[in-house]
C-alpha atoms as a PDB file:
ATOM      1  CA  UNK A   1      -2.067 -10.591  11.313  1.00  0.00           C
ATOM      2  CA  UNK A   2       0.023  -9.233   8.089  1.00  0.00           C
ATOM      3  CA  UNK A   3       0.736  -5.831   7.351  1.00  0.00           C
ATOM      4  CA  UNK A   4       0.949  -5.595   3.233  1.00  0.00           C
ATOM      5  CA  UNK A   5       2.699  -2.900   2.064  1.00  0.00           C
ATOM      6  CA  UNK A   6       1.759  -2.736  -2.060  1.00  0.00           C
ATOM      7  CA  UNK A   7       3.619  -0.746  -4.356  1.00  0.00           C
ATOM      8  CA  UNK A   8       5.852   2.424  -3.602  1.00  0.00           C
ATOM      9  CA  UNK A   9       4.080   4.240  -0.776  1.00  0.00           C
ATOM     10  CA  UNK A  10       3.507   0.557   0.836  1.00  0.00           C
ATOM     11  CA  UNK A  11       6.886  -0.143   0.907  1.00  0.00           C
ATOM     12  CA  UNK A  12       8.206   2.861   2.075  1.00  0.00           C
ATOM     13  CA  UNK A  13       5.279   2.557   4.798  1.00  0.00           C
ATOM     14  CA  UNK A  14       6.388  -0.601   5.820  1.00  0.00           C
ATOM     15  CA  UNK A  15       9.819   0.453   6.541  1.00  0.00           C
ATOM     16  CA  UNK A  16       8.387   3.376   8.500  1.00  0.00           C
ATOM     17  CA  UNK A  17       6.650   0.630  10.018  1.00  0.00           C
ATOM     18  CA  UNK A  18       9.043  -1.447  11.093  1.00  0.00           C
ATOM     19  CA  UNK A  19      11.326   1.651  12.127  1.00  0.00           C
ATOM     20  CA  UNK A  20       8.428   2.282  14.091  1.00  0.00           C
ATOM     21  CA  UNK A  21       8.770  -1.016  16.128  1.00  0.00           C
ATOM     22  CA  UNK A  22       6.501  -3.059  14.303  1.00  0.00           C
ATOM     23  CA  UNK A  23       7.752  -6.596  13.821  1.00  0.00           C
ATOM     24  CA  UNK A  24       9.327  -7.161  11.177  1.00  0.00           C
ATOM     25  CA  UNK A  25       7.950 -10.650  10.778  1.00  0.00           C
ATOM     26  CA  UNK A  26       4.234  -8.801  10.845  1.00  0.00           C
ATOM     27  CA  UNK A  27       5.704  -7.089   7.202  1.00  0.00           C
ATOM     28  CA  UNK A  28       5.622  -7.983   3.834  1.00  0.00           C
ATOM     29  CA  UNK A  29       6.126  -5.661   0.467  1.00  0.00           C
ATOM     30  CA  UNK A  30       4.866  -6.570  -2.605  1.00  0.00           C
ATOM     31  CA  UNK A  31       5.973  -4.079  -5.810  1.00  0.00           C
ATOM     32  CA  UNK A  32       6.293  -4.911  -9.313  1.00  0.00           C
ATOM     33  CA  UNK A  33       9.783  -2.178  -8.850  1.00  0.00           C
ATOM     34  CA  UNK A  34      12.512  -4.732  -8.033  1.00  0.00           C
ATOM     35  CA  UNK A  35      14.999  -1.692  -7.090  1.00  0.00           C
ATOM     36  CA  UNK A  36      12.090  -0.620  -4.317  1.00  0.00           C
ATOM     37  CA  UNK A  37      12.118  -3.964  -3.139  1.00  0.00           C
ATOM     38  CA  UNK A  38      16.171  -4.132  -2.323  1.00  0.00           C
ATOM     39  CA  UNK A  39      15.957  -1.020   0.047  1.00  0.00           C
ATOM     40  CA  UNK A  40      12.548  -2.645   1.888  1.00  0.00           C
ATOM     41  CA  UNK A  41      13.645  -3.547   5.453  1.00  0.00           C
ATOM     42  CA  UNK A  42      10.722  -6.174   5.562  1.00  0.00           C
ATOM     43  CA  UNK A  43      11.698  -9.685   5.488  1.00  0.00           C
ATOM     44  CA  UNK A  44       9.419 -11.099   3.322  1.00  0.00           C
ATOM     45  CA  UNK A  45       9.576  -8.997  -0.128  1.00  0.00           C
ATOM     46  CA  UNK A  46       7.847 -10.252  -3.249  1.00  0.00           C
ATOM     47  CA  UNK A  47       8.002  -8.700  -7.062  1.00  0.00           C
ATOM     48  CA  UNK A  48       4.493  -9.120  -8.738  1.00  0.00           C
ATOM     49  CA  UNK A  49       4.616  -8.826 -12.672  1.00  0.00           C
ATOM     50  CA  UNK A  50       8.008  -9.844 -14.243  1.00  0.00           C
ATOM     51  CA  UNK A  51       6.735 -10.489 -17.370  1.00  0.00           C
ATOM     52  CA  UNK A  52       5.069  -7.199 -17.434  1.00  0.00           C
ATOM     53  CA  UNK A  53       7.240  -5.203 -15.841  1.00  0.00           C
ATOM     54  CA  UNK A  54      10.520  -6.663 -16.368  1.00  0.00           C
ATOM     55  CA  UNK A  55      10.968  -5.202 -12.744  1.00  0.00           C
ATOM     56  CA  UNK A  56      11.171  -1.781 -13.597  1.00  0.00           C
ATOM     57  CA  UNK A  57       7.387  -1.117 -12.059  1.00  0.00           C
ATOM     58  CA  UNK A  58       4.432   0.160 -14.272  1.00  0.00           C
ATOM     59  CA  UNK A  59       5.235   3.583 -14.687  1.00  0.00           C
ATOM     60  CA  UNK A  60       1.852   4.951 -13.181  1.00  0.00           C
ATOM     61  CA  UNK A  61      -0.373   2.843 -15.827  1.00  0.00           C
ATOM     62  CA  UNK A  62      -2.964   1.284 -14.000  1.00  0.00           C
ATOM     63  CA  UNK A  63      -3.624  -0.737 -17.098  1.00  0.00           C
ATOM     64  CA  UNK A  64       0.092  -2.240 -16.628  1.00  0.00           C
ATOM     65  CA  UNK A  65      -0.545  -2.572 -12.790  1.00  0.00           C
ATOM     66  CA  UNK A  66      -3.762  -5.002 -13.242  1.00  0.00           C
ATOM     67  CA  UNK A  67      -1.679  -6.701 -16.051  1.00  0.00           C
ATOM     68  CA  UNK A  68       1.027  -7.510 -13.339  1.00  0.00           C
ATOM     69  CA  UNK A  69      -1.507  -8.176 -10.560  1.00  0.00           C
ATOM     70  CA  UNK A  70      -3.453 -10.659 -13.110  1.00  0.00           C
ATOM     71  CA  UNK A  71      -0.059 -12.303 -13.955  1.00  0.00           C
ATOM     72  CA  UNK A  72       0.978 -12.830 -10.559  1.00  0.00           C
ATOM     73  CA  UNK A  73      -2.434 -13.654  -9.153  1.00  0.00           C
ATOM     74  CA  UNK A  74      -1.668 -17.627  -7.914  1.00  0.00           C
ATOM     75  CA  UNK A  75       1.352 -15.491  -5.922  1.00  0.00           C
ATOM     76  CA  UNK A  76      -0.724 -13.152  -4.321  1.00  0.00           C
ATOM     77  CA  UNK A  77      -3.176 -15.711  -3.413  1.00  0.00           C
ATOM     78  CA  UNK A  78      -0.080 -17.445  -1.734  1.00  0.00           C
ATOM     79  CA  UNK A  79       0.979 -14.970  -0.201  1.00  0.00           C
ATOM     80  CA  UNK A  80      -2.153 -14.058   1.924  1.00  0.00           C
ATOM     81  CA  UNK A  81      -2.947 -17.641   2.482  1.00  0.00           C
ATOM     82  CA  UNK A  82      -3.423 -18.849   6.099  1.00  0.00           C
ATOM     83  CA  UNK A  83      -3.713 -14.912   7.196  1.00  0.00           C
ATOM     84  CA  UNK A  84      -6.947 -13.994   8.883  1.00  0.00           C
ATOM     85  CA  UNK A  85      -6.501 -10.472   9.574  1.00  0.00           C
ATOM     86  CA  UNK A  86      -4.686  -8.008   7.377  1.00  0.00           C
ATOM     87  CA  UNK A  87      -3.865  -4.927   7.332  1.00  0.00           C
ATOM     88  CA  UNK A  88      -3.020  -3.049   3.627  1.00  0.00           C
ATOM     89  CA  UNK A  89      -0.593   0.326   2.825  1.00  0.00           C
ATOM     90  CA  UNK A  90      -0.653   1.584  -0.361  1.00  0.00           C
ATOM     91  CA  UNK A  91      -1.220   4.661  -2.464  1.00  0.00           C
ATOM     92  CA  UNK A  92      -3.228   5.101  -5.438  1.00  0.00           C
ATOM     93  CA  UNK A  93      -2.164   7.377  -7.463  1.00  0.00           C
ATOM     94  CA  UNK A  94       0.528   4.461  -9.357  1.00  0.00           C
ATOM     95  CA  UNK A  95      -0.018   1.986 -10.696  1.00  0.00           C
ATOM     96  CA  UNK A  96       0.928  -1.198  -8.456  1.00  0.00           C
ATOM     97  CA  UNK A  97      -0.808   0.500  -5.545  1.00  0.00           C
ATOM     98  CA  UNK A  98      -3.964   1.329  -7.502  1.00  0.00           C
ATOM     99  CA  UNK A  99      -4.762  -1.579  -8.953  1.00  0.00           C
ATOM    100  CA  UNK A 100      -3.205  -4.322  -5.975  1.00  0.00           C
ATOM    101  CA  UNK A 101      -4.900  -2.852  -3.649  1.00  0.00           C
ATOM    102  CA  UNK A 102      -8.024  -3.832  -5.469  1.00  0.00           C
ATOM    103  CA  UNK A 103      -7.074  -7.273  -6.393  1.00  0.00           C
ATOM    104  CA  UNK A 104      -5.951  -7.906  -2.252  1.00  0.00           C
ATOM    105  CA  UNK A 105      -9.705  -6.526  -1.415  1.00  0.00           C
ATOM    106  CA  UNK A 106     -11.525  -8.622  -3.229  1.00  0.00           C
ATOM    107  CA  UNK A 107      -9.534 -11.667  -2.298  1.00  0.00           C
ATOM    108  CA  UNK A 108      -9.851 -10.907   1.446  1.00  0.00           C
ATOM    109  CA  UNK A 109     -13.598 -10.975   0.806  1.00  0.00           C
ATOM    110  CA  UNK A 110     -13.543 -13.953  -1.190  1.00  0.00           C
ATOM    111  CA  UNK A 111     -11.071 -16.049   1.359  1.00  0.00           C
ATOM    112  CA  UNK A 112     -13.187 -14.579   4.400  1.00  0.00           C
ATOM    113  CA  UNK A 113     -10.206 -12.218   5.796  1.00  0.00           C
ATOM    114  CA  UNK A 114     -10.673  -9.209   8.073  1.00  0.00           C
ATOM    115  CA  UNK A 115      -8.842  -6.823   6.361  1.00  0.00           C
ATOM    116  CA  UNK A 116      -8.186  -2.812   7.272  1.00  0.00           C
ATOM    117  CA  UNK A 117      -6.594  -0.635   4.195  1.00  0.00           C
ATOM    118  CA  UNK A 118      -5.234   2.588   4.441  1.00  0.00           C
ATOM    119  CA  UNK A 119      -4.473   4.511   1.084  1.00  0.00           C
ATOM    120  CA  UNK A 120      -2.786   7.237   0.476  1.00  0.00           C
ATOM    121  CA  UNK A 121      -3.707  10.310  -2.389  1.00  0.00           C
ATOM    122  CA  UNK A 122      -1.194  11.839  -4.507  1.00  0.00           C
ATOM    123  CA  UNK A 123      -0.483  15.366  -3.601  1.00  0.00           C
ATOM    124  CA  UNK A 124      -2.365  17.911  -6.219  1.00  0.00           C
ATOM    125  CA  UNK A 125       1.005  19.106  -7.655  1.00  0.00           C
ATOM    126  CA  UNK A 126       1.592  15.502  -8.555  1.00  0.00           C
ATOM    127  CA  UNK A 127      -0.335  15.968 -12.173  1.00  0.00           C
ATOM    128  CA  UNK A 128      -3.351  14.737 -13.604  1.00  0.00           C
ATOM    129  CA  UNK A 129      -2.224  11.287 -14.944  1.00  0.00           C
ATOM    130  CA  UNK A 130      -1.805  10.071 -10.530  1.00  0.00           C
ATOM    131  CA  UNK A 131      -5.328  12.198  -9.820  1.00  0.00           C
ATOM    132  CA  UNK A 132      -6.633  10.679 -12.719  1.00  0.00           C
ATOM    133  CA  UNK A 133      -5.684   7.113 -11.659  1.00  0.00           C
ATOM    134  CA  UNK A 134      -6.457   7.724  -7.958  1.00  0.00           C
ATOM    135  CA  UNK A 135      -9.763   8.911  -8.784  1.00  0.00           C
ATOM    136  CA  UNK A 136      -9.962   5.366 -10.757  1.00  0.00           C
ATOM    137  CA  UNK A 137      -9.214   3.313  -7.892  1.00  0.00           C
ATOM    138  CA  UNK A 138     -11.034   5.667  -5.520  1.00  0.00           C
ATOM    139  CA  UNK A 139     -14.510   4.890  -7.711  1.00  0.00           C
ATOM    140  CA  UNK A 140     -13.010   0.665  -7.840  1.00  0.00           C
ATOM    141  CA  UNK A 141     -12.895   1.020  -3.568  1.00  0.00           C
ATOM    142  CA  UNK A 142     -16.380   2.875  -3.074  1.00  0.00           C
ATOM    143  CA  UNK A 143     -18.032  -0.161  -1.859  1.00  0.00           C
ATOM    144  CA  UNK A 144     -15.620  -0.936   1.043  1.00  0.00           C
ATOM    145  CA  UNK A 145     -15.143   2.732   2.307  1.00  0.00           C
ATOM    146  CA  UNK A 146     -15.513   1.354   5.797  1.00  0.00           C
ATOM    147  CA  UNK A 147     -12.794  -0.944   5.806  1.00  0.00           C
ATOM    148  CA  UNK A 148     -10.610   1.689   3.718  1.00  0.00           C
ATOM    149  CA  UNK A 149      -9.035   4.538   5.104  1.00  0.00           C
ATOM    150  CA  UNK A 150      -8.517   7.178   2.657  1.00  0.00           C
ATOM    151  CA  UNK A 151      -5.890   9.722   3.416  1.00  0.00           C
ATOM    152  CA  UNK A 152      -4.533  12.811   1.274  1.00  0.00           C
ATOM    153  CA  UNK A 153      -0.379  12.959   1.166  1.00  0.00           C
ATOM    154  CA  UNK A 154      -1.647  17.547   0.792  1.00  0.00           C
ATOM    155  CA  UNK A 155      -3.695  17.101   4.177  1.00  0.00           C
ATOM    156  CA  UNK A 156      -0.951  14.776   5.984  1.00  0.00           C
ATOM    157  CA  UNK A 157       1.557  17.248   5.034  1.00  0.00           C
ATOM    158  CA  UNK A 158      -0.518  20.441   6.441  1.00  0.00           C
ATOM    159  CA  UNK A 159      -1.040  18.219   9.624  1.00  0.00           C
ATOM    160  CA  UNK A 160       2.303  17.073  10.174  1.00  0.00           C
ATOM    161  CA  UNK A 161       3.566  20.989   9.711  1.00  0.00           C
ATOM    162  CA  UNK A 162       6.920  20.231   8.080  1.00  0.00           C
ATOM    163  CA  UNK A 163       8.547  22.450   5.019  1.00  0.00           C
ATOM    164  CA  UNK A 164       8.822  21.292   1.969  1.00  0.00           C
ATOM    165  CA  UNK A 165      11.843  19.816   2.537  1.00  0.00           C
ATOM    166  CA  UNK A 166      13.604  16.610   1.108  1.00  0.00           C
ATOM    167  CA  UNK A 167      12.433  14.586   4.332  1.00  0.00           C
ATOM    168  CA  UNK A 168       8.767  15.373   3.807  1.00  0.00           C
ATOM    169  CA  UNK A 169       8.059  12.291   2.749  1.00  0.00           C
ATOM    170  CA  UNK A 170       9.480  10.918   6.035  1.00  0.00           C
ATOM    171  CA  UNK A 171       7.385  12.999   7.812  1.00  0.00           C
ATOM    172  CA  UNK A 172       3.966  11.813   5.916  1.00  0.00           C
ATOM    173  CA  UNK A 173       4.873   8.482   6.396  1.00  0.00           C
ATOM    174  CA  UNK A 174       5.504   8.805   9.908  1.00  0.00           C
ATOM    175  CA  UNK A 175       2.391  10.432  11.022  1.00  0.00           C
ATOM    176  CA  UNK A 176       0.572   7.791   8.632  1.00  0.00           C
ATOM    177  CA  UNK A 177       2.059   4.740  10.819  1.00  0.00           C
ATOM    178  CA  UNK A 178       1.347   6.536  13.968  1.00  0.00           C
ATOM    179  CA  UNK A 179      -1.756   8.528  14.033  1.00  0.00           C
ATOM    180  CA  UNK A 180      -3.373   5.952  11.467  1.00  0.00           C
ATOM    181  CA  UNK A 181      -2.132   2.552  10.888  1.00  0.00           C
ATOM    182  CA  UNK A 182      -1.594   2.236  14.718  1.00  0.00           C
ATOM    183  CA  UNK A 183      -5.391   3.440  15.291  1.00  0.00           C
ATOM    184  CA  UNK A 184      -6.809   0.729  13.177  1.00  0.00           C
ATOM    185  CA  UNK A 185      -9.187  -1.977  15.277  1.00  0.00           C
ATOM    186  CA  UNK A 186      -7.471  -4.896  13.686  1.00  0.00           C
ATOM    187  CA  UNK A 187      -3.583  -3.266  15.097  1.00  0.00           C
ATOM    188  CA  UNK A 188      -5.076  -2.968  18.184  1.00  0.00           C
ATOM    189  CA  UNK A 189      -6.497  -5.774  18.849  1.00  0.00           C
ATOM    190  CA  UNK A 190      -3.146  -7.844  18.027  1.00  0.00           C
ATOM    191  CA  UNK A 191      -0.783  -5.271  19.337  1.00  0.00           C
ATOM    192  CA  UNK A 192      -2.055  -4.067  22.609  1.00  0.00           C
END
């Protein structure tokens, strides 16, 4: 079993992951954002998209996020290779997350990997061009609804009952990894 952790949110899930307890050699992030990727406590950290990108992520263009998932594709591919249960973190909303998360569906399906994937809404206040793209990916996933948890950062946030403060994000993460990720059949059928 992998846990994937695509784009921003992934990333940051995956360190709330391992902070968690999670093995670290059970994470991997994948971003096009090179300067995400340094402060990502997983081991195994790829950037998706150079070319694209030039590192600097996609700037919450889904058009730019498929362009770096296309580019990198043969990577990807590697990257999942040998896995037969994975488990995916991202947010769509960007652009990595939106349009990865896509890409790592289909190729579970097509390699014949059990996969779980929990993704994460923007919160309303975050403006139309993330609700636009979510909605995008959210129309891309509708097919595999059952093996896609679909979570929104404003309902996480009411849950979780924390202020609007500069940790909130902590928070959200937190309860994601344990009230969520941790709940998933393929976690708990490794982990426990």
């Amino acid at each position: 079993m992998k846990i994937i952790g695509i784009g921003g949110c992934g990333t940051a899930l995956v360190n709330e992951a391992i902070r968690s307890g999670i093995p670290e050699h059970l994470c991997i992030a994948v971003d096009t954002d090179l300067e995400t990727l340094k402060f990502c406590s997983a081991k195994d950290k790829f950037q998706i998209g150079q070319t694209t990108t030039n590192g600097l992520g996609t700037g919450c263009s889904s058009e730019r996020g498929a362009k770096a998932a296309s580019e990198s594709l043969h990577q990807i591919e590697s990257i999942i290779s040998g896995c037969d249960k994975i488990i995916i973190l991202s947010s769509i909303g960007g652009g990595t997350g939106s349009s990865l998360l896509s890409v790592l569906v289909e190729l579970c399906q097509r390699y014949n990997i059990h996969f779980q994937a929990i993704a994460v809404m923007p919160f309303e206040g975050e403006g139309s061009t993330r609700k636009s793209v979510a909605e995008n990916a959210t129309e891309t996933l509708r097919s595999h609804l059952r093996q896609v948890t679909m979570l929104n950062n404003d309902d996480v946030h009411k849950i979780t009952r924390k202020g609007l403060s500069g940790d909130v994000f902590r928070h959200i993460n937190e309860h994601i990894v344990n009230k969520s990720l941790k709940q998933l059949e393929i976690y708990t059928s490794i982990m426990e």
